[in-house]
PDB file of N, CA and C in Angstrom:
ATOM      1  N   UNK A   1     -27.027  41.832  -8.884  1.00  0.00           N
ATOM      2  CA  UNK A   1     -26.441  40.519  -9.076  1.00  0.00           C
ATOM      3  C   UNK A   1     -26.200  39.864  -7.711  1.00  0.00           C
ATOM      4  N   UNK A   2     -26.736  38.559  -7.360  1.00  0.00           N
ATOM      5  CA  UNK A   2     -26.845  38.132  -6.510  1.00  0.00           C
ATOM      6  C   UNK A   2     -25.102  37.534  -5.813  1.00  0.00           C
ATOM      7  N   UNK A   3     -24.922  38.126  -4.421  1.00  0.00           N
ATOM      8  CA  UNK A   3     -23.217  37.477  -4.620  1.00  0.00           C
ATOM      9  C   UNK A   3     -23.343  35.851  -4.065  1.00  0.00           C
ATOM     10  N   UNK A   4     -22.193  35.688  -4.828  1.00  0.00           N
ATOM     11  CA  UNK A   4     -21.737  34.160  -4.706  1.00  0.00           C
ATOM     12  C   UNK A   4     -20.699  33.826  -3.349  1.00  0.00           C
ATOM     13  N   UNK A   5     -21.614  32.712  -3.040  1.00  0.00           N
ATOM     14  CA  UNK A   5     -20.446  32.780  -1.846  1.00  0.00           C
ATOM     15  C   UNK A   5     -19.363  31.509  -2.069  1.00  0.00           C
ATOM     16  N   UNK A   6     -18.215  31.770  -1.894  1.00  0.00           N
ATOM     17  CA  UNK A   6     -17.021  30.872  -2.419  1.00  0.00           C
ATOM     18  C   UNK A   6     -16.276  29.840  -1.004  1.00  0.00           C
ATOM     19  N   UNK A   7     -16.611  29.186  -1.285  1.00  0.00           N
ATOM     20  CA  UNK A   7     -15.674  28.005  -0.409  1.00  0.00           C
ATOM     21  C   UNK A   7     -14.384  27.469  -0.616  1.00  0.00           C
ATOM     22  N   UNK A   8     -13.433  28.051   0.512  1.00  0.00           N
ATOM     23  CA  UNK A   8     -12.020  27.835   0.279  1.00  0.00           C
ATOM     24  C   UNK A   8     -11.852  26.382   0.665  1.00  0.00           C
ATOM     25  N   UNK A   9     -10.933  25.579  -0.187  1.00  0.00           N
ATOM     26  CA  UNK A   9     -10.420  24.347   0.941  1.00  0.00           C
ATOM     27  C   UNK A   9      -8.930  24.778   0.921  1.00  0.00           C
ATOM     28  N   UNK A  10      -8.555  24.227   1.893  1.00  0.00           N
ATOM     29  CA  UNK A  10      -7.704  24.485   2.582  1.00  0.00           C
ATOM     30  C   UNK A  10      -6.385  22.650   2.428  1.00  0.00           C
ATOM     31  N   UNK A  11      -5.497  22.793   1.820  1.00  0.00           N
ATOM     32  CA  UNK A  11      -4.595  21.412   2.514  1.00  0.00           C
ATOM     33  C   UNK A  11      -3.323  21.638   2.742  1.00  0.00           C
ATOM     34  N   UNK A  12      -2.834  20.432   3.826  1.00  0.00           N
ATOM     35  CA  UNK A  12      -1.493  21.051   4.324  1.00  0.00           C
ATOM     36  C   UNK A  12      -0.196  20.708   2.957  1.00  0.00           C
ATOM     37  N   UNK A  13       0.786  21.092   3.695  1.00  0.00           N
ATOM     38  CA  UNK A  13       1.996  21.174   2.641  1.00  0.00           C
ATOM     39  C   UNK A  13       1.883  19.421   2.170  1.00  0.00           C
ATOM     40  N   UNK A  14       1.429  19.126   3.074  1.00  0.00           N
ATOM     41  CA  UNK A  14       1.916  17.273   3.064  1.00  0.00           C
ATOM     42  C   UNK A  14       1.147  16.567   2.318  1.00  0.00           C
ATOM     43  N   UNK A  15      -0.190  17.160   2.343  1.00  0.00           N
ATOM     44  CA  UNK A  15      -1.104  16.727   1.055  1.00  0.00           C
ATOM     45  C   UNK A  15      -0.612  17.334  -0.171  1.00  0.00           C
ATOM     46  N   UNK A  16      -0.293  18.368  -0.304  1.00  0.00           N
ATOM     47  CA  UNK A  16       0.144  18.798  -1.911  1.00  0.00           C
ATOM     48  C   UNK A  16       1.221  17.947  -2.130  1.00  0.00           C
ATOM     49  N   UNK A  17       2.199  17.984  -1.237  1.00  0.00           N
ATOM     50  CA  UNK A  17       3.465  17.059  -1.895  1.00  0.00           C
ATOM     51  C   UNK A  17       3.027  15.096  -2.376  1.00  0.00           C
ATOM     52  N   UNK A  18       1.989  14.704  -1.636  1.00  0.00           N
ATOM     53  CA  UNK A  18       1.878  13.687  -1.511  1.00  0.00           C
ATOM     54  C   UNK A  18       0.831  13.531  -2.720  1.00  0.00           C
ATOM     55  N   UNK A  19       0.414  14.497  -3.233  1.00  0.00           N
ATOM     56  CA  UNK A  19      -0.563  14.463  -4.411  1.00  0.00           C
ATOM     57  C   UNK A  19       0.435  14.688  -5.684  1.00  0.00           C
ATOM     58  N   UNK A  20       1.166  15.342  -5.612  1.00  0.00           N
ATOM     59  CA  UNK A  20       2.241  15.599  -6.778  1.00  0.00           C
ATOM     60  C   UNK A  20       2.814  14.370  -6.902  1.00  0.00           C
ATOM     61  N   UNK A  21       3.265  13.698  -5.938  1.00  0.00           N
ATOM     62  CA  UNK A  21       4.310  12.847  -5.630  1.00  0.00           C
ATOM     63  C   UNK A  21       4.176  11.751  -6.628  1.00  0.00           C
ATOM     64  N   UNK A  22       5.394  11.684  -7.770  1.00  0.00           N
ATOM     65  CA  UNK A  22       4.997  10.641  -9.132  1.00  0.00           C
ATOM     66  C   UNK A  22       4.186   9.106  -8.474  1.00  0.00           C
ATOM     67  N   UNK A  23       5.308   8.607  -7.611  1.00  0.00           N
ATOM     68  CA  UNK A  23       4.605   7.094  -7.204  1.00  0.00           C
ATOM     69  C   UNK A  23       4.460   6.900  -5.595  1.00  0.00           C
ATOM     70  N   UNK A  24       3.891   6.374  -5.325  1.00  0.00           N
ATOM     71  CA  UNK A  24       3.640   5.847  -4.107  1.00  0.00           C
ATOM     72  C   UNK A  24       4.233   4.775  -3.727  1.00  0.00           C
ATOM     73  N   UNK A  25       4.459   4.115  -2.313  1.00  0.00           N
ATOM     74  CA  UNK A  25       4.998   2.465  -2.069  1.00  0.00           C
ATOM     75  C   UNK A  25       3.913   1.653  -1.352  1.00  0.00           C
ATOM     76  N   UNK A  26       3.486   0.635  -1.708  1.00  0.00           N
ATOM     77  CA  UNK A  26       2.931  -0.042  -0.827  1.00  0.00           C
ATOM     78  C   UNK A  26       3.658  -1.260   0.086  1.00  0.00           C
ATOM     79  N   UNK A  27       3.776  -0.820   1.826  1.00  0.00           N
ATOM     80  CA  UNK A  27       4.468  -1.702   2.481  1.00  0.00           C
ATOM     81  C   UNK A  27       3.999  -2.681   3.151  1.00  0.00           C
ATOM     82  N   UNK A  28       4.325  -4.168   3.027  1.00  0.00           N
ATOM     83  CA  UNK A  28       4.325  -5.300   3.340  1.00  0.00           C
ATOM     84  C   UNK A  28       5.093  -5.011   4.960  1.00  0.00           C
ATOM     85  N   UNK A  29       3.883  -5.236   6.264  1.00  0.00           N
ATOM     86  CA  UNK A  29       4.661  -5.025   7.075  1.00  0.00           C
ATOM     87  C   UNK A  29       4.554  -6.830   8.241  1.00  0.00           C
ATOM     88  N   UNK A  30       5.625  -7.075   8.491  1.00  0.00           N
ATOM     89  CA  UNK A  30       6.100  -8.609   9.833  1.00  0.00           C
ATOM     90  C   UNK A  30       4.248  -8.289  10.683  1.00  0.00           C
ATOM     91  N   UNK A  31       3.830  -9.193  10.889  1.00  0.00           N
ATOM     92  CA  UNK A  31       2.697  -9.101  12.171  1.00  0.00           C
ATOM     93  C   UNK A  31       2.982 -10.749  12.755  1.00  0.00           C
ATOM     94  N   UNK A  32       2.007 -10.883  13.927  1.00  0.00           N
ATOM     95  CA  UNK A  32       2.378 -12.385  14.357  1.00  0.00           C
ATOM     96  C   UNK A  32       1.190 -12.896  14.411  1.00  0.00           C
ATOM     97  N   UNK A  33       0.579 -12.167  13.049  1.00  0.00           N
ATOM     98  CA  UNK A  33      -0.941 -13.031  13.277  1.00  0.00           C
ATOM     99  C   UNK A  33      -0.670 -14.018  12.037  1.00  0.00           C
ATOM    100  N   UNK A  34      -0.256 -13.486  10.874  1.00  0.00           N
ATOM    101  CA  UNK A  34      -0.128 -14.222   8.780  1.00  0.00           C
ATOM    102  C   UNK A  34       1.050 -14.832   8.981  1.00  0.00           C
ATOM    103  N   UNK A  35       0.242 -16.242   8.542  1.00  0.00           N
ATOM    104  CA  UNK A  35       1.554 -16.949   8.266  1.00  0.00           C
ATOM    105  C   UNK A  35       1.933 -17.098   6.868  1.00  0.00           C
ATOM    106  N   UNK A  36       3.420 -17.557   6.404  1.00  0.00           N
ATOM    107  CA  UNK A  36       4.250 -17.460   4.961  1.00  0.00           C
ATOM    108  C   UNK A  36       3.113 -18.000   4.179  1.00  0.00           C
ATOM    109  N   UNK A  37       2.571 -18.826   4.331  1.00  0.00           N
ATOM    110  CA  UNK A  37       1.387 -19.268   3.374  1.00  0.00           C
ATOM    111  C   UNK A  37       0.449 -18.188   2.917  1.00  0.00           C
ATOM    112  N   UNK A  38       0.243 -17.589   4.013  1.00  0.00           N
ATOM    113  CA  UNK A  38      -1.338 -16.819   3.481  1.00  0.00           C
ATOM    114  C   UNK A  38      -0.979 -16.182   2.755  1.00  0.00           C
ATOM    115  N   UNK A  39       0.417 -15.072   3.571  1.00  0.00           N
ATOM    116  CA  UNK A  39       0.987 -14.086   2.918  1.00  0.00           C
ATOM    117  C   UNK A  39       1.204 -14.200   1.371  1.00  0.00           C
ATOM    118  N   UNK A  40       2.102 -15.492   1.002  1.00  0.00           N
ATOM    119  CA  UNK A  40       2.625 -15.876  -0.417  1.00  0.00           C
ATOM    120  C   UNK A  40       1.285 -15.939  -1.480  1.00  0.00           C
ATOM    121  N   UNK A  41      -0.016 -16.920  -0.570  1.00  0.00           N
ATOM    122  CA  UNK A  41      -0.877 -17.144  -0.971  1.00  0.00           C
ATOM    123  C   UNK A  41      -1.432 -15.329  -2.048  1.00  0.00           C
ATOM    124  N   UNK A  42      -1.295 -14.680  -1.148  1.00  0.00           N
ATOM    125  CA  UNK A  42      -2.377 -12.992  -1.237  1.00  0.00           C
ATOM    126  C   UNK A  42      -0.891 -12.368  -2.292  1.00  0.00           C
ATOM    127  N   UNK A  43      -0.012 -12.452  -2.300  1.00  0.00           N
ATOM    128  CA  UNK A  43       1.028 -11.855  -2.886  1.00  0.00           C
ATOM    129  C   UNK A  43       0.686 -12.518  -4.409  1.00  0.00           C
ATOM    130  N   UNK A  44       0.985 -13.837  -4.373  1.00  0.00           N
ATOM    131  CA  UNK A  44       0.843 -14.518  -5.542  1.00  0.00           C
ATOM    132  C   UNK A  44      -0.767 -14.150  -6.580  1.00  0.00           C
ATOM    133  N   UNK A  45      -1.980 -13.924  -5.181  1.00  0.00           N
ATOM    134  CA  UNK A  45      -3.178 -13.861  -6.413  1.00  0.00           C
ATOM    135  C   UNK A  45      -3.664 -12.780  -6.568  1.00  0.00           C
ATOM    136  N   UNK A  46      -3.515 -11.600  -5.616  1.00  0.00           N
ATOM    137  CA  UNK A  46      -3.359 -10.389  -5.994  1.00  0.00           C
ATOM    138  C   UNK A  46      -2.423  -9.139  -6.693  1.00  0.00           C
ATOM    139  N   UNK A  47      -1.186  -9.697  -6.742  1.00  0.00           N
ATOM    140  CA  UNK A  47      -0.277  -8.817  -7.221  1.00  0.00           C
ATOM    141  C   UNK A  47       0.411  -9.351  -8.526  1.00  0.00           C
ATOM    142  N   UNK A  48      -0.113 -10.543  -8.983  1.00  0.00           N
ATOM    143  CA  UNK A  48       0.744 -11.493  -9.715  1.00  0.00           C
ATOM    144  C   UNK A  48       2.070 -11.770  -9.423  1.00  0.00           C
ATOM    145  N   UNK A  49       2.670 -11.902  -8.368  1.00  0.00           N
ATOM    146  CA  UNK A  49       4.098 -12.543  -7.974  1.00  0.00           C
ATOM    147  C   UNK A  49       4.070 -14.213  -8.436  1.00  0.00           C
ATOM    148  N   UNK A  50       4.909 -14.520  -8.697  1.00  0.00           N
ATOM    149  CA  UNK A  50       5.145 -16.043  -8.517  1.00  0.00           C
ATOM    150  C   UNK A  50       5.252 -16.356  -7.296  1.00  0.00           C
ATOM    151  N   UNK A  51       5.453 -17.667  -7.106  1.00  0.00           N
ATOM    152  CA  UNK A  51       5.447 -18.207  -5.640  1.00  0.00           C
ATOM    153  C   UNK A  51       6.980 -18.052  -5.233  1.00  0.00           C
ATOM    154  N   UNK A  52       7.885 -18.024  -6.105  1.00  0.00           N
ATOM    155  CA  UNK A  52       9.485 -17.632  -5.570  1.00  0.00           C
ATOM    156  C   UNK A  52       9.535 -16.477  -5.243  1.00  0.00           C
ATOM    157  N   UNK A  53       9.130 -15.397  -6.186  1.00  0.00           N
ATOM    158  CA  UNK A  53       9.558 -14.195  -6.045  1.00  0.00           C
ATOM    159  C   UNK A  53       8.513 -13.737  -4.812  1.00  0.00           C
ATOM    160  N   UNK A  54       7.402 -14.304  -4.179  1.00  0.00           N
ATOM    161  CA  UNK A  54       6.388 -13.701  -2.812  1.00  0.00           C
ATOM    162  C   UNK A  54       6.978 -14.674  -1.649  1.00  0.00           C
ATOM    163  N   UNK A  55       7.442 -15.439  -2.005  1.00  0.00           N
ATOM    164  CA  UNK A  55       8.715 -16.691  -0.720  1.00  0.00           C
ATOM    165  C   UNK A  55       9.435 -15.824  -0.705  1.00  0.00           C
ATOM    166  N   UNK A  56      10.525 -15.036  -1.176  1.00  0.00           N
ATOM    167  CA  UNK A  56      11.769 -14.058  -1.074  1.00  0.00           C
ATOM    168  C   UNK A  56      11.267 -12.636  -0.240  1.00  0.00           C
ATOM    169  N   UNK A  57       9.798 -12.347  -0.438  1.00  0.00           N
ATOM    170  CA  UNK A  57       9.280 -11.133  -0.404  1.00  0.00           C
ATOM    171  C   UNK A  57       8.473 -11.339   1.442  1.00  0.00           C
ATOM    172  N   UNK A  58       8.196 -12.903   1.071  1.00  0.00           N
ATOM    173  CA  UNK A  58       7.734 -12.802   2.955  1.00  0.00           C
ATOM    174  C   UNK A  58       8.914 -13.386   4.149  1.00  0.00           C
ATOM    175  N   UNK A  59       9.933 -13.649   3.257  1.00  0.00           N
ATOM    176  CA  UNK A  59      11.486 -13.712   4.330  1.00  0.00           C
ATOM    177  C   UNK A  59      11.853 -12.681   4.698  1.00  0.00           C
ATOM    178  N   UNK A  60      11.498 -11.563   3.466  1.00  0.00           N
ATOM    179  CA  UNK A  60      12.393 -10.014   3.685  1.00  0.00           C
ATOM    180  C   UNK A  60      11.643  -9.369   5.056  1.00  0.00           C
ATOM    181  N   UNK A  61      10.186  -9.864   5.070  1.00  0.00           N
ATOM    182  CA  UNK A  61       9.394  -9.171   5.739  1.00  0.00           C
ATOM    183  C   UNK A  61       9.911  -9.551   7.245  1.00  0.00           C
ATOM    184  N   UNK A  62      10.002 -11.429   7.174  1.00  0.00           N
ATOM    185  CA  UNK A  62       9.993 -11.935   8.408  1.00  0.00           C
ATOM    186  C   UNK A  62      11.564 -11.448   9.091  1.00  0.00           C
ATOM    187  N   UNK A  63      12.251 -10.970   8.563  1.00  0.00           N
ATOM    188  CA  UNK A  63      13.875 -10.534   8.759  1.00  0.00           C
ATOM    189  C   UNK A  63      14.082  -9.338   9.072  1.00  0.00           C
ATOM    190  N   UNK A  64      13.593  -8.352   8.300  1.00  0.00           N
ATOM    191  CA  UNK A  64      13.495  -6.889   7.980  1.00  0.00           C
ATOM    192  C   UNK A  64      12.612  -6.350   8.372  1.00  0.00           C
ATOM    193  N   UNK A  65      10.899  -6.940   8.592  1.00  0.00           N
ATOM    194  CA  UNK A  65      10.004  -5.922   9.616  1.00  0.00           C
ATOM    195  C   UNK A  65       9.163  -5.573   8.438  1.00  0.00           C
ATOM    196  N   UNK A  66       9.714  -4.942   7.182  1.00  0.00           N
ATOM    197  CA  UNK A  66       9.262  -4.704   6.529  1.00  0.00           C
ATOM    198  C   UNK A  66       9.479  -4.868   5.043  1.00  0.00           C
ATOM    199  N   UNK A  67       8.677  -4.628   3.912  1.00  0.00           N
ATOM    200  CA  UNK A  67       9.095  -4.746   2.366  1.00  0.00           C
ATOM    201  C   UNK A  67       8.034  -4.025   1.531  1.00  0.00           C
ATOM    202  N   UNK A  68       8.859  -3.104   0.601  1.00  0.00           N
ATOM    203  CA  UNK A  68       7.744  -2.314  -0.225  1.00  0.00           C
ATOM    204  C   UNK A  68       7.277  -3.760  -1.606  1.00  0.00           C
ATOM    205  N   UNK A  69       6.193  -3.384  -1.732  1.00  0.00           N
ATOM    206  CA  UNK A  69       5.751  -4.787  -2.493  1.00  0.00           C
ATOM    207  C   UNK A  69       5.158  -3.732  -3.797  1.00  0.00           C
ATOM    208  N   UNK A  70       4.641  -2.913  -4.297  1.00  0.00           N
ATOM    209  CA  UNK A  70       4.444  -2.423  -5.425  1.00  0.00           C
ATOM    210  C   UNK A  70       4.105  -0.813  -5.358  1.00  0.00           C
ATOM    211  N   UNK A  71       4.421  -0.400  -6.224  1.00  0.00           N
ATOM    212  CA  UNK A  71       4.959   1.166  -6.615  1.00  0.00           C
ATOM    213  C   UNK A  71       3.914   1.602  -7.668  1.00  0.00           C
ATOM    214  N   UNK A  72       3.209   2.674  -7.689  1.00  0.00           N
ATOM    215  CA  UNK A  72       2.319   3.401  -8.636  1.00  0.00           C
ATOM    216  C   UNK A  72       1.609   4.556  -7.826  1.00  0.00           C
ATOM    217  N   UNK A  73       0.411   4.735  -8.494  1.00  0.00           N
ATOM    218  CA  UNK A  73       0.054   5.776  -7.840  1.00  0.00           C
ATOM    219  C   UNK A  73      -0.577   5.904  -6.849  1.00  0.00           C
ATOM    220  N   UNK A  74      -1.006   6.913  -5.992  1.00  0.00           N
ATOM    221  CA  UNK A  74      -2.074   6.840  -4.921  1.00  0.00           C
ATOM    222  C   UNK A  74      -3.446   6.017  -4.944  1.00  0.00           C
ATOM    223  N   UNK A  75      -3.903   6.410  -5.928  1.00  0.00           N
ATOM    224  CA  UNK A  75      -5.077   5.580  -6.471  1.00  0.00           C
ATOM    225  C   UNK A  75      -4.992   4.021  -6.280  1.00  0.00           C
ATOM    226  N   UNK A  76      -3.704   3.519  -7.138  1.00  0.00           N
ATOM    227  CA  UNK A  76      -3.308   2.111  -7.673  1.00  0.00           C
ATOM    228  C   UNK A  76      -3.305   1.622  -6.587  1.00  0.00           C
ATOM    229  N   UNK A  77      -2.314   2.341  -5.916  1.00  0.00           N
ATOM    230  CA  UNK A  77      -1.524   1.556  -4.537  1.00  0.00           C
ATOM    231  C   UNK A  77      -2.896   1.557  -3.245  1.00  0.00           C
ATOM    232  N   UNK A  78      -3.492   2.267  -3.087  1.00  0.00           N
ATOM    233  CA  UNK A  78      -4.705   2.295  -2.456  1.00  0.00           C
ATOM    234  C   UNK A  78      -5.403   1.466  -2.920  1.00  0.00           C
ATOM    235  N   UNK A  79      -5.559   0.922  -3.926  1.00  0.00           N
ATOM    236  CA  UNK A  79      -6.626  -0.140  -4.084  1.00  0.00           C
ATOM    237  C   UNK A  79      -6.432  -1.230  -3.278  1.00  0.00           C
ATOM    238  N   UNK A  80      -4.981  -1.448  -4.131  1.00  0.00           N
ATOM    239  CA  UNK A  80      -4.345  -2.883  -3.209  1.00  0.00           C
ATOM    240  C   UNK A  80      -3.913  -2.669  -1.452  1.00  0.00           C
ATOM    241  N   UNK A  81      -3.991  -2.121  -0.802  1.00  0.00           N
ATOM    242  CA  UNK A  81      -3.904  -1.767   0.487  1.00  0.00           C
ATOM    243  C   UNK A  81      -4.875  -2.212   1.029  1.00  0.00           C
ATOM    244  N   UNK A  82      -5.936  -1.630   0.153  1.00  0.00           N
ATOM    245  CA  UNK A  82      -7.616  -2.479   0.659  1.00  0.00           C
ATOM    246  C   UNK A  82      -7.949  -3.392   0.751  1.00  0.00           C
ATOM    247  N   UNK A  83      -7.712  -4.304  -0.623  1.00  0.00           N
ATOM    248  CA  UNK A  83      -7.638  -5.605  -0.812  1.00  0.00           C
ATOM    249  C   UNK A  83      -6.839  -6.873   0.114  1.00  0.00           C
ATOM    250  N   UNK A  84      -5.224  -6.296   0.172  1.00  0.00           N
ATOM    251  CA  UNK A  84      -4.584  -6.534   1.405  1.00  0.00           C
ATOM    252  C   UNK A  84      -5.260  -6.471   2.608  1.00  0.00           C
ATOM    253  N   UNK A  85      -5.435  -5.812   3.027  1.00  0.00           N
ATOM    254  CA  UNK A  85      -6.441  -5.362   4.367  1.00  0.00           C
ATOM    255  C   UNK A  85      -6.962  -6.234   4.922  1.00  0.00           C
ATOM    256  N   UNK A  86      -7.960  -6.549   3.912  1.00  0.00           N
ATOM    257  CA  UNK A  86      -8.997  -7.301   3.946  1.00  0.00           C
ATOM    258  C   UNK A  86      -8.826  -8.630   4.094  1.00  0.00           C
ATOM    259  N   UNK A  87      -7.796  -9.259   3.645  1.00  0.00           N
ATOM    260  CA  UNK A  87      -6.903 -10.303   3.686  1.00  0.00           C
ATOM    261  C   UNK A  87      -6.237 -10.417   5.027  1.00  0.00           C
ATOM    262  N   UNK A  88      -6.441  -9.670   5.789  1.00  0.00           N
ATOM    263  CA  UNK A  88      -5.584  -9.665   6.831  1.00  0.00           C
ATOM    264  C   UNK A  88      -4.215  -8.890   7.215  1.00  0.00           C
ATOM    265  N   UNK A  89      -3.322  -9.051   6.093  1.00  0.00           N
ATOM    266  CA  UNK A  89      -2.003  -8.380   5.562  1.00  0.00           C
ATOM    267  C   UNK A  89      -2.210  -6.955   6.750  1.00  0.00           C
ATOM    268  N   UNK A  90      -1.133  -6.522   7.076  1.00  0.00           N
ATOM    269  CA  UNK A  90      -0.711  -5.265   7.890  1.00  0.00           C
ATOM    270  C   UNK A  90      -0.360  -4.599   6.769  1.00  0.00           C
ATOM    271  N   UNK A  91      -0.271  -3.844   6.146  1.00  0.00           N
ATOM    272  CA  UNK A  91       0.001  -3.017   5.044  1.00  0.00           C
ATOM    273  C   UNK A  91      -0.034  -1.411   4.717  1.00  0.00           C
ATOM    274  N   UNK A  92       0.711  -0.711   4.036  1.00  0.00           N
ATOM    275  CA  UNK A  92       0.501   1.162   4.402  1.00  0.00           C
ATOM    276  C   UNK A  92       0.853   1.682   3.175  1.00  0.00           C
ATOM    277  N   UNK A  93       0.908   2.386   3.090  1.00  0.00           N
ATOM    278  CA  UNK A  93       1.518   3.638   1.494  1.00  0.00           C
ATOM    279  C   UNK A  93       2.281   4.760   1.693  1.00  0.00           C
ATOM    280  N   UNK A  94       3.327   4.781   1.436  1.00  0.00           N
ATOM    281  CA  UNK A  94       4.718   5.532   1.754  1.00  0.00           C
ATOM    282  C   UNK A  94       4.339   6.508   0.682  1.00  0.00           C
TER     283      UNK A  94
END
């Protein structure tokens, strides 16, 4: 019988926890390139915010540095990170 050869992978503690981990955050981070427009603009047509509730969400940013803007999974929240991205947006996943 011919032997099989087996390939271990290997991940650190930080990937298992971060794979278990129920939800993820995606953070809205201050840059000095996006202005309140674009920002509200990309909040409002990608995430479905209204225009009040992504006005409240790019003050927090411009005040605070930062703001988690939507919660789900690795997958979910990775999509929109991309999309963000791409938009310009400074953006990460907690």
């Amino acid at each position: 019988m011919p032997e099989t050869e087996v390939q271990e992978e290997t991940f650190t503690l930080d990937e298992i926890l971060s794979a278990v981990k129920k939800s993820h955050r995606l953070i809205l981070w201050n840059d000095e390139t996006n202005t309140f427009d674009h920002v509200i603009h990309c909040l409002v047509k990608y995430l479905d915010y209204t225009e009040t509730q992504a006005e409240k969400i790019a003050w927090t940013v411009h005040t605070k540095g930062k703001c988690p803007i939507l919660e789900g999974s690795w997958t979910e929240v990775e999509v929109y990170r991309k999309i963000l991205k791409q938009e310009g947006l400074t953006v990460t996943v907690e």
